[in-house]
C-alpha atoms as a PDB file:
ATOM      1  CA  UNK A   1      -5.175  36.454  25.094  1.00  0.00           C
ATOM      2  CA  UNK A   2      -3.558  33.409  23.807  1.00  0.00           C
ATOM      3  CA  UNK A   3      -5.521  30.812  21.519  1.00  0.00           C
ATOM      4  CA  UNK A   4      -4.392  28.227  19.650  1.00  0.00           C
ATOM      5  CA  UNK A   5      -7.099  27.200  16.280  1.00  0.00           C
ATOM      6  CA  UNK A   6      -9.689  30.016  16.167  1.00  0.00           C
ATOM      7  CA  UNK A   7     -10.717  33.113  18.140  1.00  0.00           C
ATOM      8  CA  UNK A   8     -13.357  35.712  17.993  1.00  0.00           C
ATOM      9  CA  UNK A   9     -12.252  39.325  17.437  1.00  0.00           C
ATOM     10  CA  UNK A  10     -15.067  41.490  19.077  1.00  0.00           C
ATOM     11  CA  UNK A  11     -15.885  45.122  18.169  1.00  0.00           C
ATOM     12  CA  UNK A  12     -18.713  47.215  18.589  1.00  0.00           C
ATOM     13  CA  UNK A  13     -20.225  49.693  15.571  1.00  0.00           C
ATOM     14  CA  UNK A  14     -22.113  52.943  16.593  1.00  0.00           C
ATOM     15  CA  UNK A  15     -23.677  53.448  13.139  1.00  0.00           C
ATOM     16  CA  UNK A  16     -24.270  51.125  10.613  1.00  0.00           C
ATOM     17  CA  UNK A  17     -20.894  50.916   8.886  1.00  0.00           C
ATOM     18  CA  UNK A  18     -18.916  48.774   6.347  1.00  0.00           C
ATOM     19  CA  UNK A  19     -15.921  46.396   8.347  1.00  0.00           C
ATOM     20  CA  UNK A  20     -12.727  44.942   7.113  1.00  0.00           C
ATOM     21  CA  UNK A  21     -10.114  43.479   9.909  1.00  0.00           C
ATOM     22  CA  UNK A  22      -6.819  42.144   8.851  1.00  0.00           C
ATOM     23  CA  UNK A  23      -4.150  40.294  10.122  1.00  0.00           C
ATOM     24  CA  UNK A  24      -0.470  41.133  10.302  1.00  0.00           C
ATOM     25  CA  UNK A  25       2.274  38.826  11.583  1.00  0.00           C
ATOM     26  CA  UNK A  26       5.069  40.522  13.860  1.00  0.00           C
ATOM     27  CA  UNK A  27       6.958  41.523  10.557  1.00  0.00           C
ATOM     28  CA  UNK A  28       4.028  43.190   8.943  1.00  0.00           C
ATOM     29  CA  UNK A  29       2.887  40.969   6.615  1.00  0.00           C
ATOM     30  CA  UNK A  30      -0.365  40.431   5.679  1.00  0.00           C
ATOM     31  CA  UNK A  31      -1.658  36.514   6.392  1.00  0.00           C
ATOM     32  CA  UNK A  32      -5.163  37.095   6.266  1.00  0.00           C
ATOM     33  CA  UNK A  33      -8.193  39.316   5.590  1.00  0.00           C
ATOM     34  CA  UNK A  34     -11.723  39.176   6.646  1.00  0.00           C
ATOM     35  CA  UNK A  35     -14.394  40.883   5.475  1.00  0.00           C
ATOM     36  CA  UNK A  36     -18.033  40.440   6.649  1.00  0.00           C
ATOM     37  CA  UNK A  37     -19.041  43.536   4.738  1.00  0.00           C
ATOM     38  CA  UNK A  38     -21.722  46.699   5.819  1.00  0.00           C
ATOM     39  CA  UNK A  39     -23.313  45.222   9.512  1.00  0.00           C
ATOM     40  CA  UNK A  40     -25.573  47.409  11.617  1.00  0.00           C
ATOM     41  CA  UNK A  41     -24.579  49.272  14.622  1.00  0.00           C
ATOM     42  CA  UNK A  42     -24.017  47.241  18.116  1.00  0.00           C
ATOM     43  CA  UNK A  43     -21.820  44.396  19.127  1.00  0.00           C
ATOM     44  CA  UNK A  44     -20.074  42.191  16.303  1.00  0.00           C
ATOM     45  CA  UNK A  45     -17.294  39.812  16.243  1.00  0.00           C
ATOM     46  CA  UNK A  46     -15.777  37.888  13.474  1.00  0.00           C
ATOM     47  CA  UNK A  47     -13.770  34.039  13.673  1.00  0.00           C
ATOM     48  CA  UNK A  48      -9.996  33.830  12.961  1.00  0.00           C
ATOM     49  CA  UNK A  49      -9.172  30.735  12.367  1.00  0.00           C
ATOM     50  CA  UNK A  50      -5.370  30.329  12.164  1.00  0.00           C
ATOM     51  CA  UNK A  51      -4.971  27.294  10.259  1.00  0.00           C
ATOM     52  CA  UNK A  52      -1.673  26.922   8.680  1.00  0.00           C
ATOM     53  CA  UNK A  53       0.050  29.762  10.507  1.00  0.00           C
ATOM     54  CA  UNK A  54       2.775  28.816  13.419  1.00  0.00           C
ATOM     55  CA  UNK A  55       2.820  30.200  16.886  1.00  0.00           C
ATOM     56  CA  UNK A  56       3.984  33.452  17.369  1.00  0.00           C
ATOM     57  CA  UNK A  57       2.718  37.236  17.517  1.00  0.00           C
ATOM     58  CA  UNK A  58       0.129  38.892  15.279  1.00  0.00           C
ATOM     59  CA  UNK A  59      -1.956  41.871  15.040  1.00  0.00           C
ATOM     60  CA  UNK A  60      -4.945  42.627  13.785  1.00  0.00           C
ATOM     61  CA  UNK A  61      -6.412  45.884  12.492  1.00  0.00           C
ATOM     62  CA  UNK A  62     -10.204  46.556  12.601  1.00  0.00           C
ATOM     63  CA  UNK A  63     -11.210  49.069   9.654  1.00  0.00           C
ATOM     64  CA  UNK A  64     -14.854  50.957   9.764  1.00  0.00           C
ATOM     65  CA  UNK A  65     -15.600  52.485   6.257  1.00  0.00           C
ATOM     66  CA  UNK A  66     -12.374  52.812   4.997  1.00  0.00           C
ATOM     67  CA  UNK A  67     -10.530  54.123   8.325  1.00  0.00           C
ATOM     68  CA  UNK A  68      -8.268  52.201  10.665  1.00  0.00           C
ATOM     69  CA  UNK A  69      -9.556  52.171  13.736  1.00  0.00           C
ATOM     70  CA  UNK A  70      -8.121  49.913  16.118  1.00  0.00           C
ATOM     71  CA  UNK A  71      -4.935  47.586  16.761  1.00  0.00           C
ATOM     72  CA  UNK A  72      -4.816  44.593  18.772  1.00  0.00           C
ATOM     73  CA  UNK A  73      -1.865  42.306  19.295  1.00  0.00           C
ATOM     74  CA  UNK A  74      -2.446  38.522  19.427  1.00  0.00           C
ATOM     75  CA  UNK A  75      -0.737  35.599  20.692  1.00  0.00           C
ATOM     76  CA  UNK A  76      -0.985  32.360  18.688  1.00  0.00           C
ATOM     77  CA  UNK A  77       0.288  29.154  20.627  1.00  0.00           C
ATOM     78  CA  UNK A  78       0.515  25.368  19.057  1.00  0.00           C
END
């Protein structure tokens, strides 16, 4: 799963639902947010683009109507 730039974080919605996904570094900071709002049920995905961030590990947490849902861990390499 390494990128380096952007990558696509894909998730799939069984109801019409409101998404928010953020991303953590390996401390637990918050770097980034994204936020593409109420989508319809089926496949999704949503662009990270890591622009001014150096390599290292990061997770990202997908959130469906106000619950989290899902972790992933990351690997960004420059």
């Amino acid at each position: 799963n390494p990128f380096n730039g952007t990558t696509q974080i894909w998730f799939k919605l069984t109801e019409e639902s409101n998404v928010n996904v953020t991303i953590y570094d390996y401390t637990g900071k918050e770097v980034s947010t994204i936020n593409p709002g109420t989508l319809a049920s089926g496949n999704h995905s949503v662009e990270f683009n890591s622009a001014n961030l150096p390599s290292g590990i990061y997770f990202y947490a997908l959130e469906v109507n106000g619950i989290k849902t899902d972790t992933k861990k990351m690997t960004l390499m420059r």
